[in-house]
Protein backbone atom coordinates (compact mmCIF):
# COMPACT_ATOMS: atom_id res chain seq x y z
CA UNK A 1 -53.68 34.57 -3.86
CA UNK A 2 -51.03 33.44 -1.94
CA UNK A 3 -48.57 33.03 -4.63
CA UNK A 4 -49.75 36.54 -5.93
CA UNK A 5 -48.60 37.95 -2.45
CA UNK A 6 -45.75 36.02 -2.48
CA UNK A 7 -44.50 37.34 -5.55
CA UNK A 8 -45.32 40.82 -4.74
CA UNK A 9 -43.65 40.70 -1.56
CA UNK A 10 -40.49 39.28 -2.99
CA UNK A 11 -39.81 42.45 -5.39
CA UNK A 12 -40.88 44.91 -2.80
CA UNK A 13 -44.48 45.81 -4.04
CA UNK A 14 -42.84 47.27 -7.31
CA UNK A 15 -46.26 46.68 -9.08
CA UNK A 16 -48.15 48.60 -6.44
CA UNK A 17 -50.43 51.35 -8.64
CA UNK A 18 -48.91 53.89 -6.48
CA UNK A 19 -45.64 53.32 -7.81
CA UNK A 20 -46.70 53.61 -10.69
CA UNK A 21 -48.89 57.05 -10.77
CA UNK A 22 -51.89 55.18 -10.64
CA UNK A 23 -55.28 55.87 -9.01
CA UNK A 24 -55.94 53.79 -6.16
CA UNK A 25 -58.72 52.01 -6.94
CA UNK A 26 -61.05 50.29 -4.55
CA UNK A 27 -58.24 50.91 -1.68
CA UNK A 28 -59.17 54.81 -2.20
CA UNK A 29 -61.29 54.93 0.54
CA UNK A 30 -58.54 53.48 3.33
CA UNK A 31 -55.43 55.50 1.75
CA UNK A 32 -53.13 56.31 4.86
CA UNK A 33 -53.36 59.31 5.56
CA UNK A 34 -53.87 61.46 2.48
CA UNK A 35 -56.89 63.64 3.02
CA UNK A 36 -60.15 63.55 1.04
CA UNK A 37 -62.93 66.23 0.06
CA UNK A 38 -66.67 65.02 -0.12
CA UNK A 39 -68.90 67.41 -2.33
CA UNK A 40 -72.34 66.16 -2.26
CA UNK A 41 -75.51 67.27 -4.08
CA UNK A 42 -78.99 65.83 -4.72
CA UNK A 43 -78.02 63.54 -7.22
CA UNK A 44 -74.51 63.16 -7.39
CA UNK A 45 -71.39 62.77 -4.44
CA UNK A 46 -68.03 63.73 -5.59
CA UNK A 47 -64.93 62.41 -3.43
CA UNK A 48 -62.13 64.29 -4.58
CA UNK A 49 -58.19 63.16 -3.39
CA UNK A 50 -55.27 64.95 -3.53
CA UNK A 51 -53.51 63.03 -5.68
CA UNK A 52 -56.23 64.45 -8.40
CA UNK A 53 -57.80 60.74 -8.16
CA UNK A 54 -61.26 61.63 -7.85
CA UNK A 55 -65.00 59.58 -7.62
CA UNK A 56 -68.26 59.45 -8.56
CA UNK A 57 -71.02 57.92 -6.54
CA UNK A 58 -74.74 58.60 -8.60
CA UNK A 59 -77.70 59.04 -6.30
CA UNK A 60 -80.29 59.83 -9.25
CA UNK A 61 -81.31 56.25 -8.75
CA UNK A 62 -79.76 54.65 -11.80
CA UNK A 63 -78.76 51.02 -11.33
CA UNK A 64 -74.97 49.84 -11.69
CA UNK A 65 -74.08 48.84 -15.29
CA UNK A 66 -74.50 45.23 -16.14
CA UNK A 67 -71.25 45.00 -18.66
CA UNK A 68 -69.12 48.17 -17.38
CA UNK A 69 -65.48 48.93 -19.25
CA UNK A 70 -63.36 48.70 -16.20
CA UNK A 71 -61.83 51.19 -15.21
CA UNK A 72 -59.54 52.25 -12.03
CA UNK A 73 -61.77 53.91 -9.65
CA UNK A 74 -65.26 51.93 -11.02
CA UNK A 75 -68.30 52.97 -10.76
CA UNK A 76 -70.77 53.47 -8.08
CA UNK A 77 -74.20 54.00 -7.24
CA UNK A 78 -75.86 55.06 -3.94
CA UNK A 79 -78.54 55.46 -2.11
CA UNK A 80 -79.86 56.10 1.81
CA UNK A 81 -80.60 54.05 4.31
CA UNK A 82 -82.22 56.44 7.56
CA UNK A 83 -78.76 58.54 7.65
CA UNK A 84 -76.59 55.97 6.26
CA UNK A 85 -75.13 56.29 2.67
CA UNK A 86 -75.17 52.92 0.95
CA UNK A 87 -72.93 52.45 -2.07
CA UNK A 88 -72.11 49.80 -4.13
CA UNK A 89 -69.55 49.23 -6.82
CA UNK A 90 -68.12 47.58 -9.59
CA UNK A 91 -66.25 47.91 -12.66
CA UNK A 92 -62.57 47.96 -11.21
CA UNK A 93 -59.43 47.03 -13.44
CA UNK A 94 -57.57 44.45 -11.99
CA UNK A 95 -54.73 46.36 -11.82
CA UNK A 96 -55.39 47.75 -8.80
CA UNK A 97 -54.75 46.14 -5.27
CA UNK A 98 -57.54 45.92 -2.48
CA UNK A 99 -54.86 47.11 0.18
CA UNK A 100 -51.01 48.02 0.60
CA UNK A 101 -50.43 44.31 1.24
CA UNK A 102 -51.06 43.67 -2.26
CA UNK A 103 -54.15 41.67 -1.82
CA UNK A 104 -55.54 41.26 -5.73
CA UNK A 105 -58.87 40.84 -7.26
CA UNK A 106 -60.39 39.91 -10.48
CA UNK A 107 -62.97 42.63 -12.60
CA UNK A 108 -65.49 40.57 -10.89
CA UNK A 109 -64.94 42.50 -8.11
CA UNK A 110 -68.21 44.26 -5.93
CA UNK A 111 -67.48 46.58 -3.51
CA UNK A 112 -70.30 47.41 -0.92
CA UNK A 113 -70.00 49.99 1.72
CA UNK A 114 -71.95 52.01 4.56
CA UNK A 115 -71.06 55.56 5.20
CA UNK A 116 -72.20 56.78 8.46
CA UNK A 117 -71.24 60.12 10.67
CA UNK A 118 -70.26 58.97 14.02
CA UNK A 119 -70.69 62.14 15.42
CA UNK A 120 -69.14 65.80 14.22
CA UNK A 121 -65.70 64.69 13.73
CA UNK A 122 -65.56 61.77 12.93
CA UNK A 123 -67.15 59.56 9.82
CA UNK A 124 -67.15 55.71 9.78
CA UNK A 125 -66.79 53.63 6.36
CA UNK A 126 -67.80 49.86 6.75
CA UNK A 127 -66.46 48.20 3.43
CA UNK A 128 -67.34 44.66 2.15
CA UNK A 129 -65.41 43.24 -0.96
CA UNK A 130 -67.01 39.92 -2.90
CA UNK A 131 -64.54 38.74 -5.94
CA UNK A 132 -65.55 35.08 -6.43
CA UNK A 133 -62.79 34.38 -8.76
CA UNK A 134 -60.22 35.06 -5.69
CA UNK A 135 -62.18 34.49 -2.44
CA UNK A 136 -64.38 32.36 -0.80
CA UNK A 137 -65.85 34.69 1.45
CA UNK A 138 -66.41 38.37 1.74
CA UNK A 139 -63.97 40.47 2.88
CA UNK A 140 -64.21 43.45 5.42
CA UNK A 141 -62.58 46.18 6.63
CA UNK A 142 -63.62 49.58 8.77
CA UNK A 143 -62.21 53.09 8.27
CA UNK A 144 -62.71 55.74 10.46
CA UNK A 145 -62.27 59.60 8.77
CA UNK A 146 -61.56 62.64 11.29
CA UNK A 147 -62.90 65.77 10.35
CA UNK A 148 -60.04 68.22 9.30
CA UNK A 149 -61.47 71.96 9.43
CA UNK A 150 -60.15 75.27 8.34
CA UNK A 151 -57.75 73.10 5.52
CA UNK A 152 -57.88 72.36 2.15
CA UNK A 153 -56.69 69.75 -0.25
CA UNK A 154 -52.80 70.02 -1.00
CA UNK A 155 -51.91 68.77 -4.96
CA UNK A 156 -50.51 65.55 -4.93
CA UNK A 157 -48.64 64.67 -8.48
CA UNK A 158 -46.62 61.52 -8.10
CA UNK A 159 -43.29 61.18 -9.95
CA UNK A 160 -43.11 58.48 -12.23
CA UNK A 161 -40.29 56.31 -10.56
CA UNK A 162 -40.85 52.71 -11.77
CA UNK A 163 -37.72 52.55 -13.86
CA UNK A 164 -35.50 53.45 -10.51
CA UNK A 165 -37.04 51.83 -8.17
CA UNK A 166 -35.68 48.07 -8.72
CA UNK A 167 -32.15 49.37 -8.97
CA UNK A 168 -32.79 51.53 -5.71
CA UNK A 169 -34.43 48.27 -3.89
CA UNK A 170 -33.77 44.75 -5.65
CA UNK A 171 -35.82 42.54 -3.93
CA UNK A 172 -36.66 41.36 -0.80
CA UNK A 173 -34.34 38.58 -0.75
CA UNK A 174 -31.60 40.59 -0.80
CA UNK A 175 -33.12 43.10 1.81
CA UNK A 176 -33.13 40.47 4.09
CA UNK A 177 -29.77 39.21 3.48
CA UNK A 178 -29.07 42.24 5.58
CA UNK A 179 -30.78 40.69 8.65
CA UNK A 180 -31.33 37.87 10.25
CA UNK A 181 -34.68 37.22 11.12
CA UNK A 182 -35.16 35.97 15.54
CA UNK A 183 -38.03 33.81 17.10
CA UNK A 184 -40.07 36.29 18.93
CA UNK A 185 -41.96 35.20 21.56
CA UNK A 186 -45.74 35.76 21.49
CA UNK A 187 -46.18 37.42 25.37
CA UNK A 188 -43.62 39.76 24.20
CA UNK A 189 -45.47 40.38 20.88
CA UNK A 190 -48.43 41.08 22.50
CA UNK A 191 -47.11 44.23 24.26
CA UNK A 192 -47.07 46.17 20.66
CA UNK A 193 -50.70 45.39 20.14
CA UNK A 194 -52.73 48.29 20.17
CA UNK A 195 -54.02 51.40 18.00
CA UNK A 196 -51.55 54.24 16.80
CA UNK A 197 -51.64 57.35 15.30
CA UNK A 198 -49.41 57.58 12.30
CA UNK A 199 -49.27 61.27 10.94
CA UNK A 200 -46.92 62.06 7.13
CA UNK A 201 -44.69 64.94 7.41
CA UNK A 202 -46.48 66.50 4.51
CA UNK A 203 -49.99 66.60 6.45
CA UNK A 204 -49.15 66.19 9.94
CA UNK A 205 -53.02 67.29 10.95
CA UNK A 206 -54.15 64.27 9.52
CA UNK A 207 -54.42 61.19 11.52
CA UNK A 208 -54.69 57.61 10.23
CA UNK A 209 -55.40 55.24 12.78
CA UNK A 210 -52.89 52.20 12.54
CA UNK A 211 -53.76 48.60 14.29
CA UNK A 212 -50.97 46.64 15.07
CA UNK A 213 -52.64 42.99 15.86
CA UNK A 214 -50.92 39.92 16.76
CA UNK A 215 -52.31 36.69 14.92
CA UNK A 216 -50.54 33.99 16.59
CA UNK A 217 -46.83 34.14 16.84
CA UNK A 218 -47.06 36.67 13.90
CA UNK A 219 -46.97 40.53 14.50
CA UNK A 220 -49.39 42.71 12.41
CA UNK A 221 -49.26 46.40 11.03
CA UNK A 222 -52.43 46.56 9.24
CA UNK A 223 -52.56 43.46 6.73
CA UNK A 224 -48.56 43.56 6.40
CA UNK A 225 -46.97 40.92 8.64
CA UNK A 226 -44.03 42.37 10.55
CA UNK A 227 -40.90 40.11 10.50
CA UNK A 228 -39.21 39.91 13.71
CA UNK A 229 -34.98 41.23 13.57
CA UNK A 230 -34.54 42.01 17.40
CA UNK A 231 -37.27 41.85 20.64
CA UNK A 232 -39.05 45.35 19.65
CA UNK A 233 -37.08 45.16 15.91
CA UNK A 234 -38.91 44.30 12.75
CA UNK A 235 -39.15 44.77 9.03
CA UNK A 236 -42.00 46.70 7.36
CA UNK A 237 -41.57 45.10 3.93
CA UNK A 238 -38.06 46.21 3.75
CA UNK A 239 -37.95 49.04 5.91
CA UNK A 240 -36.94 48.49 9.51
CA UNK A 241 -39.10 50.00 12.24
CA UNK A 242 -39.07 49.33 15.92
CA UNK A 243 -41.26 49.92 18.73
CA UNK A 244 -40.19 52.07 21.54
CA UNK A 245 -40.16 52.40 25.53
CA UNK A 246 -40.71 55.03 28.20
CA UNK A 247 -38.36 54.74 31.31
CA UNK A 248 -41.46 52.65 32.65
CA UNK A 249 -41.28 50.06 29.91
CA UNK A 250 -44.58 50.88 28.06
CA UNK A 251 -44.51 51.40 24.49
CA UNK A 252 -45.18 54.81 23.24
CA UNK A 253 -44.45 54.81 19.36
CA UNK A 254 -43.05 52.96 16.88
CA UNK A 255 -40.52 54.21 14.53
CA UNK A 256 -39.99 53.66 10.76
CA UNK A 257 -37.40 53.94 8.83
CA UNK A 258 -37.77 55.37 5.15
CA UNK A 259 -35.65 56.84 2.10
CA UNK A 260 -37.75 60.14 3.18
CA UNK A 261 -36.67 59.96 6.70
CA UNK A 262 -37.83 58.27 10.06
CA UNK A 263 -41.95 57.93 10.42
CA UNK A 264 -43.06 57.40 13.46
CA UNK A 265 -46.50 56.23 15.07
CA UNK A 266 -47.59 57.37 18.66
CA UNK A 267 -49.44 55.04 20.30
CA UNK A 268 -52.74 56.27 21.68
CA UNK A 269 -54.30 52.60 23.25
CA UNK A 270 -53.13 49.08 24.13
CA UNK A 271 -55.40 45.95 23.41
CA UNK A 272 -57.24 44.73 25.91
C-alpha cells in the first residue's frame, strides 16, 4: 500500500478515476462537496450524483452475489435496522480509489455502512471497508450530509483531460523543486487543528466538512498529509494553501491555491 501511495503521490494522482471521467466508486458516498439525490421506494434506493454516476441499493431482500462482474459503483443490498439503513457491498473494480489520497483496494473489497438521520438536516453515513488482500484491519470513516432544500442536482460532465494533465503538472518531484520543505513545530501545528467548512464555487450552498488533524509532527487535511513550506504554509499535493489569522491571531480559514482559482475553507471549530 505504501508503495502504491507512494507512486501515486509522486505523479500527482494522475490515475485518480476522476481524472479520468470515471465514477467514483466506493469513495461516492464521501465526494467533497458535490451534492447527491436519494430516491427511495419499497424495494429499491436510488442515489443519483451529479456527475450522472448513479447507485443502486436493493431492499427486496435479495442477497449480494456470490461471483459479481465488478464493476465501478458495485453492488449493494440493504436492509433496516429500527431507523437505520444497513447496506452492504461488493463487486468494485479495482480501479477505483477508497479516498482522494489514493488509498487502493483489491475486488475483494466489502463495503458496509449505516445510514442514519441525525435529525432534519442533517444525515450521518458510518462506512466500514474490509479488503484482506490490502489490509489487516477494517477501515472506517464517518460522513455527515446537510440537507440542501429548494435545489436540484446541477449536470456534472467531466472533460476528458488525461492526455494534458502530465504536461500541465509533471510530477511531484519537480513541484517541489519549487519549495523547500521547513521543520514545523508540533505546538504550532496544533493551532490549525480543527473542523472547516470548504464550499466549490460551482455549489457554494453545499458544505463539506473538512478535518484538519495533526498525527504527530505531521499536519492532516483529511487523509492527505500536508507538507510544511513556511509556519502556516503547506502543500496540498502540489497546490500550496495556507492557513490564515485574524488581528487576534486565531485562525479563521485556510486558503488553496488551484488552476481554477483560490479555494478557501472557513473554519467553524478548533480541537479540543
Amino acid at each position: 500500500v505504501e508503495k502504491i501511495l507512494a507512486a501515486r503521490d509522486e505523479n500527482l494522482q494522475f490515475d485518480d478515476p476522476i481524472v479520468h471521467c470515471l465514477p467514483e466508486g466506493p469513495r461516492f458516498s464521501h465526494f467533497v462537496a458535490f451534492p447527491k439525490k436519494i430516491v427511495q421506494t419499497p424495494t429499491l434506493i436510488l442515489v443519483l450524483g451529479e456527475d450522472l454516476t448513479f447507485r443502486q441499493i436493493f431492499m427486496d431482500g435479495r442477497p449480494l452475489p456470490t461471483d459479481p462482474s465488478p464493476s465501478f459503483m458495485g453492488y449493494s443490498i440493504g436492509r433496516w435496522d429500527g431507523d437505520t439503513l444497513v447496506v452492504e457491498s461488493t463487486g468494485f473494480k479495482d480501479r477505483t480509489w477508497l479516498d482522494w489520497a489514493g488509498h487502493p483496494h483489491s475486488e475483494k473489497l466489502h463495503l458496509s455502512e449505516r445510514w442514519r438521520r441525525l435529525d432534519f438536516g442533517r444525515l450521518e453515513i458510518e462506512e466500514t471497508f474490509t479488503d484482506p488482500e490490502y489490509y489487516n484491519q477494517p477501515l472506517t470513516a464517518k460522513v455527515t450530509g446537510t440537507l440542501v432544500p429548494d435545489t436540484d442536482l446541477l449536470e456534472y460532465v467531466c472533460a476528458e483531460n488525461e492526455r494534458d494533465r502530465p504536461k500541465l503538472i509533471g510530477t511531484s518531484a519537480e513541484v517541489k523543486k519549487q519549495f523547500q520543505p521547513v521543520k514545523v513545530e508540533p505546538t504550532v501545528l496544533a493551532q490549525y487543528v480543527g473542523t472547516y467548512d470548504f464550499r466549490f464555487p460551482e455549489n457554494p450552498t453545499i458544505p463539506s466538512m473538512m478535518q484538519v488533524a495533526l498525527n504527530g509532527d505531521t499536519l492532516f487535511l483529511g487523509s492527505v498529509p500536508l507538507v510544511p513550506i513556511g509556519e502556516a504554509r503547506f502543500l496540498l499535493g502540489p497546490n500550496p494553501m495556507e492557513f490564515v489569522k485574524d488581528e487576534q491571531g486565531r485562525v479563521t480559514h485556510f486558503s488553496a491555491t488551484f488552476v481554477e482559482g483560490d479555494l478557501i475553507g472557513r473554519r467553524i471549530t478548533e480541537a479540543k
